[in-house]
Protein backbone atom coordinates (compact mmCIF):
# COMPACT_ATOMS: atom_id res chain seq x y z
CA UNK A 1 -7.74 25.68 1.38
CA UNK A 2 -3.99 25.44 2.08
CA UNK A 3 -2.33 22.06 1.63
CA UNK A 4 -0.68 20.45 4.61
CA UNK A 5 2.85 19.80 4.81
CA UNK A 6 2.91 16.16 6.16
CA UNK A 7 6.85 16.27 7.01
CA UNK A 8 6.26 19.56 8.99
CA UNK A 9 3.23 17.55 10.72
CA UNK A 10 5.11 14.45 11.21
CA UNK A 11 8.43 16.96 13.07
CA UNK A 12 5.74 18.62 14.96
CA UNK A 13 3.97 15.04 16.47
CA UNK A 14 7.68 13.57 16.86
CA UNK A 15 8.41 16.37 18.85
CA UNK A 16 5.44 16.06 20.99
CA UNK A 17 6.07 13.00 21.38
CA UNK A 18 9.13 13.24 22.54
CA UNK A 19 8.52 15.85 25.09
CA UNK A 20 5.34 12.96 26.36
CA UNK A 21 7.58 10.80 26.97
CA UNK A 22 10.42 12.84 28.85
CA UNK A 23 7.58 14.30 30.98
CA UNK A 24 8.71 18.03 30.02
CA UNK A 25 6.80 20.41 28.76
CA UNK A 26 6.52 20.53 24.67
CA UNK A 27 8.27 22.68 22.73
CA UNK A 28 6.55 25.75 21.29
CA UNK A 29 5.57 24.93 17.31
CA UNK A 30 7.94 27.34 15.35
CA UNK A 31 6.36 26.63 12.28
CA UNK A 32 2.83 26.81 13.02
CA UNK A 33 0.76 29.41 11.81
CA UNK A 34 0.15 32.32 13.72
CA UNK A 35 -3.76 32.12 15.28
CA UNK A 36 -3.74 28.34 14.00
CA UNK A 37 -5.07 26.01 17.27
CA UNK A 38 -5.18 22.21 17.17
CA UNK A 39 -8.97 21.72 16.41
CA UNK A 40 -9.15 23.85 13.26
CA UNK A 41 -5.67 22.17 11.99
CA UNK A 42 -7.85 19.08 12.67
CA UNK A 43 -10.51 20.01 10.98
CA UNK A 44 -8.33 21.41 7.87
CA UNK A 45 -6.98 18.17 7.95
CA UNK A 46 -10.15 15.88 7.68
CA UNK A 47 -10.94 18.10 4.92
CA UNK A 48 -7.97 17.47 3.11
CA UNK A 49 -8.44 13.59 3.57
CA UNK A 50 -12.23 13.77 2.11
CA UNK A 51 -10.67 15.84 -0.64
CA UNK A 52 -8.51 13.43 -1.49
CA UNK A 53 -10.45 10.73 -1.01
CA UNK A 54 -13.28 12.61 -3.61
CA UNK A 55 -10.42 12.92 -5.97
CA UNK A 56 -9.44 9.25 -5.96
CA UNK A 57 -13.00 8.20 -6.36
CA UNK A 58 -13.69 10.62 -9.60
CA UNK A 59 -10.19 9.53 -11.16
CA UNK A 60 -11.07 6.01 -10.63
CA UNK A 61 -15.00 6.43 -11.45
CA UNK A 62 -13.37 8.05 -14.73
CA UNK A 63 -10.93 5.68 -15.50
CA UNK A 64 -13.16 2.85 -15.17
CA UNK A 65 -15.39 4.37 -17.95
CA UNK A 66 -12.88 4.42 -20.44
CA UNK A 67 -11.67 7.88 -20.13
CA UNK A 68 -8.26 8.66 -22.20
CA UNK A 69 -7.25 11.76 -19.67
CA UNK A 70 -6.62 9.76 -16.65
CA UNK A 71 -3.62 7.54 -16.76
CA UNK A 72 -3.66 4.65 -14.68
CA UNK A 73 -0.64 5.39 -12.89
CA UNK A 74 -2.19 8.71 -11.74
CA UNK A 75 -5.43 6.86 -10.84
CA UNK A 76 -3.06 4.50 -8.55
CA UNK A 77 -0.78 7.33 -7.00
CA UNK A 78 -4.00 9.36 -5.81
CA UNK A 79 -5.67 6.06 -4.09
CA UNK A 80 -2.60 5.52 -2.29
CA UNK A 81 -2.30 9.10 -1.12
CA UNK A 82 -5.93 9.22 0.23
CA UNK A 83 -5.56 5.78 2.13
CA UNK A 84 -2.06 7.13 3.06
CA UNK A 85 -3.76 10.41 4.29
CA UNK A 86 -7.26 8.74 6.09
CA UNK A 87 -4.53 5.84 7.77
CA UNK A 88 -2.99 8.72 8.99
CA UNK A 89 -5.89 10.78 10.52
CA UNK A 90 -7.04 7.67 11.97
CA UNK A 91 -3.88 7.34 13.92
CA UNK A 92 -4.10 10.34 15.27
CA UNK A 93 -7.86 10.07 16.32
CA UNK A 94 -6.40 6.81 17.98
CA UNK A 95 -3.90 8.75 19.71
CA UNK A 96 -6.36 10.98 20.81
CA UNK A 97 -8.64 8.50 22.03
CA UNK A 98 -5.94 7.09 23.93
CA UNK A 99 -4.62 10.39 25.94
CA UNK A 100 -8.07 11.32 26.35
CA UNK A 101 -8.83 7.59 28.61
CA UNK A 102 -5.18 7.60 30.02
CA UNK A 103 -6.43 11.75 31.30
CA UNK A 104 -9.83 10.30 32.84
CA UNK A 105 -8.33 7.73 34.17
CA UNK A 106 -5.92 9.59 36.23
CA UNK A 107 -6.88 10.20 40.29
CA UNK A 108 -7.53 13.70 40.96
């Protein structure tokens, strides 16, 4: 599973947003992967939070039983990166959520 490169994300939403908001149409993702649509980057992405969020559980689970291995620093920095990467997921769902009731509530 490839990681996800959250600047390139974060340029790609910005840019969406951007074109939202000037009521044009959105620019064409140059660095998007060829054959790569929006629900399996979704998906690859809600995978990568529960990944994260598996790892921060272990380190922590192992940490809290004494191991030697796991520094605590290391336990802290990957707890912040899964709530850092779930905080973000859940903004987009919320953004999704959102477009999705501002398109059904448009008059046909």
């Amino acid at each position: 599973m490839a990681d996800i490169d959250v600047n390139q994300l974060l340029m790609q939403m910005r840019s969406v947003a951007a074109a939202a908001q000037s009521h044009s149409k959105p620019p064409v993702a140059e660095t998007a992967a060829p054959g790569m649509d929006f629900a399996s980057l979704l998906k690859q992405s809600v995978e990568q939070v529960n990944a994260n969020q598996m790892k921060s559980s272990a380190m922590s689970a192992a940490f809290a039983k004494g191991d030697t291995s796991v520094d605590l620093t290391e336990v802290m920095v990957a707890s912040q990166k899964a709530s850092l990467s779930f905080q973000a997921v859940l903004q987009v769902r919320n953004k999704l959520v959102q477009a999705y009731q501002e398109v059904m509530s448009m008059n046909m």
